[in-house]
N, C-alpha and C. Protein backbone atom coordinates (compact mmCIF):
# COMPACT_ATOMS: atom_id res chain seq x y z
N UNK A 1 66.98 -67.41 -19.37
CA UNK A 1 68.27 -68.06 -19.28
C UNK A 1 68.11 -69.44 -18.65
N UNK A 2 68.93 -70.21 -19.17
CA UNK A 2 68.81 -71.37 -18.47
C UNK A 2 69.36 -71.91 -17.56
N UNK A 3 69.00 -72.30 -16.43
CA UNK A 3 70.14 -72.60 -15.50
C UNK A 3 70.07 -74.98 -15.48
N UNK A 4 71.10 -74.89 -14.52
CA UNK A 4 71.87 -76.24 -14.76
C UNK A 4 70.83 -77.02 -13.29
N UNK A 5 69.83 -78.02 -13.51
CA UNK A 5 69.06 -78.75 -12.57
C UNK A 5 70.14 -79.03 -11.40
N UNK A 6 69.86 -79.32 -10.35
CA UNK A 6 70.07 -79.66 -9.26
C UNK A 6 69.85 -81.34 -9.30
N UNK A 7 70.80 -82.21 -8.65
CA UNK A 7 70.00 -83.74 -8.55
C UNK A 7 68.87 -83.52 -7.96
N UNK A 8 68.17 -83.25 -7.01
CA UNK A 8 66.74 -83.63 -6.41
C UNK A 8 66.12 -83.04 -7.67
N UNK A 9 66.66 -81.83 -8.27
CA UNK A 9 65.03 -81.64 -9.47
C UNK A 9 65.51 -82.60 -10.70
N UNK A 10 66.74 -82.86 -11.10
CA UNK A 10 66.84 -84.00 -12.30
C UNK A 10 65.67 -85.21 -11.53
N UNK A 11 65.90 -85.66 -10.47
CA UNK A 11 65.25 -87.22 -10.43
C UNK A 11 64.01 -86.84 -10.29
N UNK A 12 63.27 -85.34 -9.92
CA UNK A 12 61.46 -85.04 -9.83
C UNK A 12 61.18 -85.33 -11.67
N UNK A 13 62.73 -84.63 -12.32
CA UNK A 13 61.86 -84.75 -13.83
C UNK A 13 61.64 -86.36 -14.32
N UNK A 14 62.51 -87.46 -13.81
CA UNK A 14 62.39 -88.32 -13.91
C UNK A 14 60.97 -88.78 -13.20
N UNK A 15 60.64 -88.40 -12.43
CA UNK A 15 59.29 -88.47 -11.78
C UNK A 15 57.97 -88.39 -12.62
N UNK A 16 58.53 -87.52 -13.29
CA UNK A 16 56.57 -87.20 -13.91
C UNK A 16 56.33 -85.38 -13.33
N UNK A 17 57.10 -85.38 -12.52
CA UNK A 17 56.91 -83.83 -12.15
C UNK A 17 57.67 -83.30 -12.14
N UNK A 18 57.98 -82.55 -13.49
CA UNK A 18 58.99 -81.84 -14.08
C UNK A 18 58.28 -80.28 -14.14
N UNK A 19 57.20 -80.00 -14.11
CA UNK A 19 56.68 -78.59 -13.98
C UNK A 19 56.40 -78.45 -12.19
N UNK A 20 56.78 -79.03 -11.81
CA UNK A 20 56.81 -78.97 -10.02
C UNK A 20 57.62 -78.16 -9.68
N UNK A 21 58.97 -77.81 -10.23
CA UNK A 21 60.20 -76.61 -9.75
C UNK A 21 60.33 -75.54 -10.85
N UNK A 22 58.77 -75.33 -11.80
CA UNK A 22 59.12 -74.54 -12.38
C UNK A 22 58.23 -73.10 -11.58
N UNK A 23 58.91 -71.60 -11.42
CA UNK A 23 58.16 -70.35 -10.84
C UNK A 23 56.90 -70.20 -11.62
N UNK A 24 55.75 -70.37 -10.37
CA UNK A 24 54.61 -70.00 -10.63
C UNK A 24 53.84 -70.84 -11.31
N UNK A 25 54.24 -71.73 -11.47
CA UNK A 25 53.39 -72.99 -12.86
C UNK A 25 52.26 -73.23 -12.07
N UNK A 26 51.33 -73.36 -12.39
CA UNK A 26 50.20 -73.77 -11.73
C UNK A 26 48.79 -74.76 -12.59
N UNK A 27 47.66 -74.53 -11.96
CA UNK A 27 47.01 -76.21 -12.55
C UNK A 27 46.91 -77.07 -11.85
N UNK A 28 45.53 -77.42 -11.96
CA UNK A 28 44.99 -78.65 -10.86
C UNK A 28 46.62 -80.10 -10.70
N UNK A 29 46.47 -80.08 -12.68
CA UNK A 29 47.42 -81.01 -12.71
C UNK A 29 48.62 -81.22 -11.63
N UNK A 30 49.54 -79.83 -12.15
CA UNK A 30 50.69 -79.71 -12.05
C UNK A 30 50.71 -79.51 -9.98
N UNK A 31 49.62 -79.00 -9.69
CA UNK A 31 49.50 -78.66 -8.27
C UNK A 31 49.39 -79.89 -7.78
N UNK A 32 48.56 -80.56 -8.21
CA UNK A 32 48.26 -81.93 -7.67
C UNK A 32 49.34 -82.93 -7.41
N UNK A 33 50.69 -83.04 -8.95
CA UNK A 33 51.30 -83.92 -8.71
C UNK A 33 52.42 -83.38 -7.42
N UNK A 34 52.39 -82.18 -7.27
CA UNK A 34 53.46 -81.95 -6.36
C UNK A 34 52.89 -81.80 -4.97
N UNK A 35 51.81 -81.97 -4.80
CA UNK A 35 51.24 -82.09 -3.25
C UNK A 35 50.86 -84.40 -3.19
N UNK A 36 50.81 -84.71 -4.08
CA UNK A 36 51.62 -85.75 -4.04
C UNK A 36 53.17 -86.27 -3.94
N UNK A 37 53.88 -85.71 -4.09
CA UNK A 37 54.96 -85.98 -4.01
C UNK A 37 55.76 -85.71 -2.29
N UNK A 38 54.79 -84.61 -1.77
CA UNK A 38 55.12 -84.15 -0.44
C UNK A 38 53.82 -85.15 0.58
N UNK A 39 53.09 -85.81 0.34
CA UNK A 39 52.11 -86.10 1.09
C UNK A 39 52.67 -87.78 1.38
N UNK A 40 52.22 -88.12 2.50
CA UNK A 40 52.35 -89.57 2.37
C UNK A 40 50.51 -90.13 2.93
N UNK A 41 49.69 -89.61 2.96
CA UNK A 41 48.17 -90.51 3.69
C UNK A 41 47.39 -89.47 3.26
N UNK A 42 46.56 -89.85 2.52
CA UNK A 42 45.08 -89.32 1.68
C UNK A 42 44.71 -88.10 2.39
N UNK A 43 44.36 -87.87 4.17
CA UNK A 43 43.84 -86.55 4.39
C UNK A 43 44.86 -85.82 4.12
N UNK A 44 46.39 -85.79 4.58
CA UNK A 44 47.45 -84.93 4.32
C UNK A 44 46.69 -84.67 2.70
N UNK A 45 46.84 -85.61 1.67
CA UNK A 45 46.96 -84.81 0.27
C UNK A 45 45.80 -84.44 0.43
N UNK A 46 44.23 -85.22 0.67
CA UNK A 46 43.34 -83.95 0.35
C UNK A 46 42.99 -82.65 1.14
N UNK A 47 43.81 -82.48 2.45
CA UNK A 47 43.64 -81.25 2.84
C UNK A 47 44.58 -80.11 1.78
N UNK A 48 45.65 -80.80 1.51
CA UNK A 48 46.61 -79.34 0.81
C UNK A 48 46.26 -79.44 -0.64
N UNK A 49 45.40 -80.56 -0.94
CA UNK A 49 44.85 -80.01 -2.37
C UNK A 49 43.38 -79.41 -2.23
N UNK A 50 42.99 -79.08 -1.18
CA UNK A 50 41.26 -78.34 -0.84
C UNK A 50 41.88 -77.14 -0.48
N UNK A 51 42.99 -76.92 -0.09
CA UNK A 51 43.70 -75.75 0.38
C UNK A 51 44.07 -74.78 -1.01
N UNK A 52 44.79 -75.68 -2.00
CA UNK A 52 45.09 -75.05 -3.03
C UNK A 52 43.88 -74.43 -3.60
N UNK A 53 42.62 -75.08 -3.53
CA UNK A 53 41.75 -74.37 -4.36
C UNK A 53 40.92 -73.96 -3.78
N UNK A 54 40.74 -73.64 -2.68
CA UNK A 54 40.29 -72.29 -1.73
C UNK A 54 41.03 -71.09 -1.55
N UNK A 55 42.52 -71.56 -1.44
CA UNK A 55 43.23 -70.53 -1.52
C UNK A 55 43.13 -69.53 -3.05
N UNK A 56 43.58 -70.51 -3.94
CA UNK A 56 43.81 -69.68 -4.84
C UNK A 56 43.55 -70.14 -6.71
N UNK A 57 42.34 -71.42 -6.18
CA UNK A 57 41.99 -72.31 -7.58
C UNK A 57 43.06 -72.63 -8.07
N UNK A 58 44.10 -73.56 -7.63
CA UNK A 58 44.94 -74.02 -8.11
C UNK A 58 46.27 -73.00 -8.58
N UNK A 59 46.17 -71.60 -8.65
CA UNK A 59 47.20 -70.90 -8.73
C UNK A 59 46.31 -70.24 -10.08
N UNK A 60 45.40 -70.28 -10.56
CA UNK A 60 44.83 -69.76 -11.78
C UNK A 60 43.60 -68.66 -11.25
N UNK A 61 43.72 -68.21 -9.75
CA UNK A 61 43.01 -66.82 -9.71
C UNK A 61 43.78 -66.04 -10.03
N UNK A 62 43.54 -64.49 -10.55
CA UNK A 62 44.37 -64.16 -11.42
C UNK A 62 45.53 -63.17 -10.43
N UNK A 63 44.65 -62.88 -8.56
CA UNK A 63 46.18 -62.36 -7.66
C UNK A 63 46.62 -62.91 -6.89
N UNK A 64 46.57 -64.54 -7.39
CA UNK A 64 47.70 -65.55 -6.53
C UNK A 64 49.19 -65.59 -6.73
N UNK A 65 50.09 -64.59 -7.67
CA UNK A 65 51.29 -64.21 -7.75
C UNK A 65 50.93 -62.90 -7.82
N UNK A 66 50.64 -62.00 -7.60
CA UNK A 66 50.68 -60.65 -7.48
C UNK A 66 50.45 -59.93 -5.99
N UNK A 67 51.38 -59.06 -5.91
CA UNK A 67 51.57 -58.34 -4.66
C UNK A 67 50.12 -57.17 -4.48
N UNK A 68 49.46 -57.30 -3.26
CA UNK A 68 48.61 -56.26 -2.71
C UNK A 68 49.33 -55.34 -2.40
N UNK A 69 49.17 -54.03 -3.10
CA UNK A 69 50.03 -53.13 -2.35
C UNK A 69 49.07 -52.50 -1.33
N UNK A 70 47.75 -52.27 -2.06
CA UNK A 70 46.53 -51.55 -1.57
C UNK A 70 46.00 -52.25 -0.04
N UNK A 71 46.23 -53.97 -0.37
CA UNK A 71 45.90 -54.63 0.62
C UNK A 71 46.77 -54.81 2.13
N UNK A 72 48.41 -54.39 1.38
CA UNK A 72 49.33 -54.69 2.40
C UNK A 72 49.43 -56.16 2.81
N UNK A 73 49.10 -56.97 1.66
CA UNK A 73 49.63 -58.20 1.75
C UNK A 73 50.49 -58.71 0.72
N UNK A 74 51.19 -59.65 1.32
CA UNK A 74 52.26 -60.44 0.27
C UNK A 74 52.45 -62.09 0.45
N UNK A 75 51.56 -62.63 0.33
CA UNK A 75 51.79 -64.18 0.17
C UNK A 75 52.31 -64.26 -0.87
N UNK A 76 52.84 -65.85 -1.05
CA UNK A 76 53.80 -67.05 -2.29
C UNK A 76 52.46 -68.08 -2.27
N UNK A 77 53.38 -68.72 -3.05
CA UNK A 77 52.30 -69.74 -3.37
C UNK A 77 51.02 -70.27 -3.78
N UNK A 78 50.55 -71.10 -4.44
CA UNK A 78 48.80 -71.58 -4.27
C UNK A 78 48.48 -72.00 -3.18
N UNK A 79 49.22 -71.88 -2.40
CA UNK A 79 48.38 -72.43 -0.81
C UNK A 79 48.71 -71.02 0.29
N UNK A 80 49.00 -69.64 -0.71
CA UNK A 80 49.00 -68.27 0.08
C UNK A 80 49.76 -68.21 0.83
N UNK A 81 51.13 -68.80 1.17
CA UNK A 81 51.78 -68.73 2.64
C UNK A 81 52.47 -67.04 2.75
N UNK A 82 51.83 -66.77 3.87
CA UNK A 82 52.69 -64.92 4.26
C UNK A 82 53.81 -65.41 4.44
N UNK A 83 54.28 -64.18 4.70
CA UNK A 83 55.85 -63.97 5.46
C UNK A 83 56.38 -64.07 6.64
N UNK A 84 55.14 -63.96 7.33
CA UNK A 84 55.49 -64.18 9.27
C UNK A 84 55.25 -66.06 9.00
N UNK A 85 54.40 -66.72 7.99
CA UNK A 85 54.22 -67.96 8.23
C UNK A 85 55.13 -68.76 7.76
N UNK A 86 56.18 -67.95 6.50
CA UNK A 86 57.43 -68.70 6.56
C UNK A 86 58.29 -68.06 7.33
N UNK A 87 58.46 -67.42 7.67
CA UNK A 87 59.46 -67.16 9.22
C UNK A 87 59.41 -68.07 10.31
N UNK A 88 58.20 -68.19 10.64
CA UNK A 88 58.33 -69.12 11.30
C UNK A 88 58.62 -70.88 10.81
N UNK A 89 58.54 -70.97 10.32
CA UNK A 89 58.51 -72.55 9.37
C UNK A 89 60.24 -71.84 9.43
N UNK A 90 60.85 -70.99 9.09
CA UNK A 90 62.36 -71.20 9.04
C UNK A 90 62.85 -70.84 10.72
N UNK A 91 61.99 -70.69 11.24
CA UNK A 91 62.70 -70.52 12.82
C UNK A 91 62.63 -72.00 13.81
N UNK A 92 61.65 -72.55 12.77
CA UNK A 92 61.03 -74.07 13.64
C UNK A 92 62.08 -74.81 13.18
N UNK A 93 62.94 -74.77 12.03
CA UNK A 93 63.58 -75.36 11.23
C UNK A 93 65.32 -75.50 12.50
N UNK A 94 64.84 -74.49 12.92
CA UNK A 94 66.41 -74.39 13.65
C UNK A 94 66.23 -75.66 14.90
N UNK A 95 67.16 -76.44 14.97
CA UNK A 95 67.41 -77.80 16.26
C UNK A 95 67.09 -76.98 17.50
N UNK A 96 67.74 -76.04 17.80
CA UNK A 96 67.81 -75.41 19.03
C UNK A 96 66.23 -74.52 19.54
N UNK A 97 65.27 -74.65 18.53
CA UNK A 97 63.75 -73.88 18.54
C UNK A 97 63.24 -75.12 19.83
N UNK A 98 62.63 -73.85 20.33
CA UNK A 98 61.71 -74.62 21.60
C UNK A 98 60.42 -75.34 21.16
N UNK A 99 59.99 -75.35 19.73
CA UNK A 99 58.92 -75.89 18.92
C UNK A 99 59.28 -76.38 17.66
N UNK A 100 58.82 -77.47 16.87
CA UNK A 100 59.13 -77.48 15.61
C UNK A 100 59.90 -79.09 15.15
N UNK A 101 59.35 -79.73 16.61
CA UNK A 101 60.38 -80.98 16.24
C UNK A 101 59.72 -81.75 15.20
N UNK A 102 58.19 -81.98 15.48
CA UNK A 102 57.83 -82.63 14.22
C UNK A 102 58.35 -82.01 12.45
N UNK A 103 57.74 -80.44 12.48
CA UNK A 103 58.05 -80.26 11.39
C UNK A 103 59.66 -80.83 10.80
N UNK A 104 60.48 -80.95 11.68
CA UNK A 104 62.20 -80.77 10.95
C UNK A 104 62.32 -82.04 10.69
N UNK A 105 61.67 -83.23 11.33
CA UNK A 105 61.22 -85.35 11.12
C UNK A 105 60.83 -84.77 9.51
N UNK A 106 59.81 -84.26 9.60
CA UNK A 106 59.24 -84.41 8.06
C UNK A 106 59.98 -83.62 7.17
N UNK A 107 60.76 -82.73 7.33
CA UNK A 107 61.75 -81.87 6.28
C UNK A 107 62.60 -82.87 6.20
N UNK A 108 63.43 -83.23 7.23
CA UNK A 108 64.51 -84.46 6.90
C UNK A 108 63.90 -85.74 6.44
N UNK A 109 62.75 -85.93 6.15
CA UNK A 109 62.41 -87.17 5.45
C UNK A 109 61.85 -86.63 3.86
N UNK A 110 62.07 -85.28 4.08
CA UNK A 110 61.95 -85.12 2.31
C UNK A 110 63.07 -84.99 1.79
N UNK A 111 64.26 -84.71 2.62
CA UNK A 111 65.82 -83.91 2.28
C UNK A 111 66.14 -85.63 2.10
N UNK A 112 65.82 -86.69 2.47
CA UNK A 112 66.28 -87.97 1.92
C UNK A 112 65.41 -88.42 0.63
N UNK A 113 64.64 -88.00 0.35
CA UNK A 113 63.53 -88.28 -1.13
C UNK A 113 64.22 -87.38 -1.97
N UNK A 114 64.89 -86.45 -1.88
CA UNK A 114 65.53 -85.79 -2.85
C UNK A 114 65.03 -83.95 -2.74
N UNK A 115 64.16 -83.93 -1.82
CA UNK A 115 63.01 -82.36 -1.49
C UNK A 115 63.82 -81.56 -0.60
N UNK A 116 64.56 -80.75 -0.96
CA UNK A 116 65.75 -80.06 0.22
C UNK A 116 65.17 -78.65 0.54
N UNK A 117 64.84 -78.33 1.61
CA UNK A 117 64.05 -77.09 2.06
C UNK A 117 65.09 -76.38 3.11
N UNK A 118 66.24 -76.75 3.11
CA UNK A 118 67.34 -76.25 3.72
C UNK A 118 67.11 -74.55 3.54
N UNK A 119 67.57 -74.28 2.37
CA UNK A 119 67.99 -72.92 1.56
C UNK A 119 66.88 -72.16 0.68
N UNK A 120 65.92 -72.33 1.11
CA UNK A 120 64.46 -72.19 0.30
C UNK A 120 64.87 -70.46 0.30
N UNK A 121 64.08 -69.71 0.26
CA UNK A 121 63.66 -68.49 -0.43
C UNK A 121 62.41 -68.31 0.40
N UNK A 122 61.93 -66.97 0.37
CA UNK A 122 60.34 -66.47 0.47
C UNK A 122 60.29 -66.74 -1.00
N UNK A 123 60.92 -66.36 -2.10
CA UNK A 123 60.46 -66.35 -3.73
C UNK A 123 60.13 -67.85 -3.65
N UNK A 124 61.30 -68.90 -2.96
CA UNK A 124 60.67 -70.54 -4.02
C UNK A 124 59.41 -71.16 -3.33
N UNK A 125 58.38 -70.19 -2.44
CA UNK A 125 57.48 -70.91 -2.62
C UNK A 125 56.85 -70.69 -3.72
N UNK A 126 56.72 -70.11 -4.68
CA UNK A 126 56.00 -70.17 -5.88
C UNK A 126 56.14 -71.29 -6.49
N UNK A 127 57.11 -72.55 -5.87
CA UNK A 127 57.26 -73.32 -7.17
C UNK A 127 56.35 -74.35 -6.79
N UNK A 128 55.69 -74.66 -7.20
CA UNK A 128 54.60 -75.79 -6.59
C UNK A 128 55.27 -76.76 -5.44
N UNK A 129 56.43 -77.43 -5.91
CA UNK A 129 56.95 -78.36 -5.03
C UNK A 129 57.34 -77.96 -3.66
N UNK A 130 57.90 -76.83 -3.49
CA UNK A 130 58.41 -75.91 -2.52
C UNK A 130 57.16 -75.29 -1.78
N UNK A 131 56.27 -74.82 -2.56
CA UNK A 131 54.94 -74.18 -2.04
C UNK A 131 54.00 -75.30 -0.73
N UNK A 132 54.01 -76.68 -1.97
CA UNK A 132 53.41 -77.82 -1.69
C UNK A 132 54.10 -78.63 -0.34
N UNK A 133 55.45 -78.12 0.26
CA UNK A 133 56.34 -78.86 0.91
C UNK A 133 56.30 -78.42 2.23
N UNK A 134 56.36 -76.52 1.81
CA UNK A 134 56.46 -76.19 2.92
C UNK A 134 55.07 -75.67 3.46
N UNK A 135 53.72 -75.78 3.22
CA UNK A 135 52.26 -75.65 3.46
C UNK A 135 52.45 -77.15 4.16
N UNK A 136 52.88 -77.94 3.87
CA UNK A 136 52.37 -79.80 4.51
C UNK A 136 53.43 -79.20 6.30
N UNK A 137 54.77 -78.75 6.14
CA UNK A 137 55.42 -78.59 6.90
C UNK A 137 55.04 -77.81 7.83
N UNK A 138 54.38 -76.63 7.57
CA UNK A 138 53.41 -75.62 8.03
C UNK A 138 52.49 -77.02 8.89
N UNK A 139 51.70 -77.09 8.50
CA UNK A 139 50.67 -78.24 9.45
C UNK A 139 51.15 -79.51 10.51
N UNK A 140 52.36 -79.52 10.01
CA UNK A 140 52.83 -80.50 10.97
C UNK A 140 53.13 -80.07 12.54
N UNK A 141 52.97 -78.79 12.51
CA UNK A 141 52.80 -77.68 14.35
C UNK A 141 51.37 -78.02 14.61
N UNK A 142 50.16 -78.25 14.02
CA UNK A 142 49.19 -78.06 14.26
C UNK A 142 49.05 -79.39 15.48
N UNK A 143 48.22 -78.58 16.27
CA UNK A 143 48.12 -79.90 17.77
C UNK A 143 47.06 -81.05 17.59
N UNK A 144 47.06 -81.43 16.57
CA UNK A 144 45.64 -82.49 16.23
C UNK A 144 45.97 -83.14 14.80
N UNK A 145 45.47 -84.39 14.48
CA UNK A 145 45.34 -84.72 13.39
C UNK A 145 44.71 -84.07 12.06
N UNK A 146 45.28 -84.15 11.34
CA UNK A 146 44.71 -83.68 10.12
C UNK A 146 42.85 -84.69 10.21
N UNK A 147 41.63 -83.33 9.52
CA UNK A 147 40.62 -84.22 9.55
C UNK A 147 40.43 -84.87 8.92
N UNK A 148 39.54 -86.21 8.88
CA UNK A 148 39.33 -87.01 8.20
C UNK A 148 38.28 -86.59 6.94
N UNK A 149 36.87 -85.50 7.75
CA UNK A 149 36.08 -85.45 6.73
C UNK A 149 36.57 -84.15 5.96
N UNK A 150 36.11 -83.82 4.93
CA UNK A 150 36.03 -82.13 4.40
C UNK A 150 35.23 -80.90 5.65
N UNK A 151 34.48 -81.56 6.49
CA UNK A 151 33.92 -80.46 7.89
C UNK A 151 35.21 -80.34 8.67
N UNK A 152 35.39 -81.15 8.55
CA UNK A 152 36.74 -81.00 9.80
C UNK A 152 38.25 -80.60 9.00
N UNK A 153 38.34 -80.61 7.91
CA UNK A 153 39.44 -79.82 7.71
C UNK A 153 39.15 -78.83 7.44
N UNK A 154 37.71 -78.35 7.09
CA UNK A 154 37.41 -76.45 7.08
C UNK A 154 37.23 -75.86 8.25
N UNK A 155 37.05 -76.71 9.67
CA UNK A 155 37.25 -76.03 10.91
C UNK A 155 38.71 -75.86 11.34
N UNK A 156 39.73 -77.24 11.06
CA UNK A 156 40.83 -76.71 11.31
C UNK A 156 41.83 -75.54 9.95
N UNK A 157 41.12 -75.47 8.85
CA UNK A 157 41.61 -74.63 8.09
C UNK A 157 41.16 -72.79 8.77
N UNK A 158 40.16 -72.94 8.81
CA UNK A 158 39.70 -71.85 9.60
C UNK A 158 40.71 -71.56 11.05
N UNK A 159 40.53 -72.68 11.34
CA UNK A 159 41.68 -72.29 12.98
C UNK A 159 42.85 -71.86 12.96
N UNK A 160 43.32 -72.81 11.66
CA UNK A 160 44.98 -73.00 12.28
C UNK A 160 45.72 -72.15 10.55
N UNK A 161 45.03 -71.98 10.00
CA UNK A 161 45.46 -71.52 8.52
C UNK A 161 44.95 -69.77 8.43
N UNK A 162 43.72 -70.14 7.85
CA UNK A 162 43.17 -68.81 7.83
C UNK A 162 43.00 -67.94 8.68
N UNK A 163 42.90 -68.71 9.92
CA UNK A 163 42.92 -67.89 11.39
C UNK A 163 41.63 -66.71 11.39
N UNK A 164 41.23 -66.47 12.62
CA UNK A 164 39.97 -65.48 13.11
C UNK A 164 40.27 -64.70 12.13
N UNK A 165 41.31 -63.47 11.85
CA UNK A 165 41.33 -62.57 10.99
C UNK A 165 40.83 -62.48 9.95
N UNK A 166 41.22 -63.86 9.22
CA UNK A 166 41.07 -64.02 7.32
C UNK A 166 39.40 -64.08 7.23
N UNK A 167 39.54 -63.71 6.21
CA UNK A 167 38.30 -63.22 5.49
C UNK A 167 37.71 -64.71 4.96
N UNK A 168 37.99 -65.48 5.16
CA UNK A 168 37.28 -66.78 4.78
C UNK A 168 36.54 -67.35 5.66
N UNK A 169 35.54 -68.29 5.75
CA UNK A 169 34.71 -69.41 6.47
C UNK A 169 35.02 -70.45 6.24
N UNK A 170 34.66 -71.19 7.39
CA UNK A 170 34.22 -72.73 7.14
C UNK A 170 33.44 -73.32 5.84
N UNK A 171 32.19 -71.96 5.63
CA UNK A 171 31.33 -72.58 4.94
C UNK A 171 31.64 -72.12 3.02
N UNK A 172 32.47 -71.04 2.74
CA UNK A 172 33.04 -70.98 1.80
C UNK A 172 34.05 -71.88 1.48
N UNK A 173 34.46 -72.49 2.40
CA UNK A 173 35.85 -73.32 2.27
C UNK A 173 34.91 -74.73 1.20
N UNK A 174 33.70 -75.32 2.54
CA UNK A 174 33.29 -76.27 2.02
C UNK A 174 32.60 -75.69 0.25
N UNK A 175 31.88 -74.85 0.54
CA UNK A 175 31.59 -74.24 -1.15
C UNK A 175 32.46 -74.32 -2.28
N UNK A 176 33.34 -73.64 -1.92
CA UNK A 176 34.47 -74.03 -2.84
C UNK A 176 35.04 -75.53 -2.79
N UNK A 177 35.27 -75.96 -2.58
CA UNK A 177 35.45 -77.69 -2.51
C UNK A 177 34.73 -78.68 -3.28
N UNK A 178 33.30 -78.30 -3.43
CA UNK A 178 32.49 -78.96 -3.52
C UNK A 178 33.10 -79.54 -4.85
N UNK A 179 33.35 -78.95 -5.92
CA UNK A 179 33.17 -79.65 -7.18
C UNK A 179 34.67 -80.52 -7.15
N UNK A 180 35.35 -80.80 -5.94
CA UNK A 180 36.58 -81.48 -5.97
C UNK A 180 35.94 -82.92 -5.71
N UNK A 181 34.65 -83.22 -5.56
CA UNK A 181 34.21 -84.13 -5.06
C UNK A 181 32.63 -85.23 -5.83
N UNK A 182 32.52 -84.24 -7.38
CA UNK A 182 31.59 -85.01 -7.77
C UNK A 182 31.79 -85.46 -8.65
């Protein structure tokens, strides 16, 4: 069925990124233009585009929309965000949160570009733009600069993303990366 665009997604299609608010679309391409559209300085975009394809090759591994039941997990998105990690991203969101001031500067400077994360969903992170918006928003808690090299954003991906628990490394992170770079 078709439903009726919103102005912020009419002027993205005017953009060039018209598969950015569509569920689940995925692709270096389509991932790429919408972690451009949320990024403003090169490490921001190349950390959440090294993210996308560690996380989940751009959204084209084949259980980056599918629920673990076995695993007891449930992330959105190509950049994997759980459910306690948008809970919080919607609790930081509130004025009155004792944390979260940066993130809500950078939500209200996308809610003026036309990117409204007001009324989001756990479902709309699947949409690249939404996925891509609220993963950059996610990092804006983190107590340090985004890194400059690819070592230093797989130590803070490890720290502050994947955390001790996750089953990933530093040194898979950089593995997987590699061919983003030759």
């Amino acid at each position: 069925s078709l439903r009726r665009l919103k102005d912020p997604e009419r002027r993205m299609m005017k953009q060039g990124g018209g598969r950015v608010y569509e569920d689940q679309a995925s692709g270096p391409e389509v991932i790429r233009e919408a972690i451009r559209l949320v990024t403003d300085t090169d490490d921001e975009y190349n950390l959440l585009n090294e993210i996308a394809q560690v996380e989940s090759r751009y959204g084209q591994d084949p259980n980056t929309f599918s629920r673990e039941e076995q695993l007891r997990t449930d992330t959105k998105s190509v950049f994997q965000i759980d459910e306690i990690g948008f809970q919080e991203f919607q609790r930081r969101q509130n004025p009155n949160a004792d944390v979260g001031e940066s993130q809500r500067k950078y939500v209200q400077a996308l809610k003026d570009k036309g990117i409204d994360l007001t009324n989001i969903t756990y479902e709309d992170l699947n949409k690249p733009i939404i996925g891509a918006a609220v993963s950059r928003a996610i990092w804006k808690n983190v107590p340090e600069s985004i890194g400059q090299t690819r070592e230093e954003r797989a130590r803070q991906w490890k720290q502050y993303y994947n955390t001790i628990e996750g089953a990933g490394s530093e040194e898979k992170y950089l593995e997987r990366i590699k061919g983003l770079y030759q």
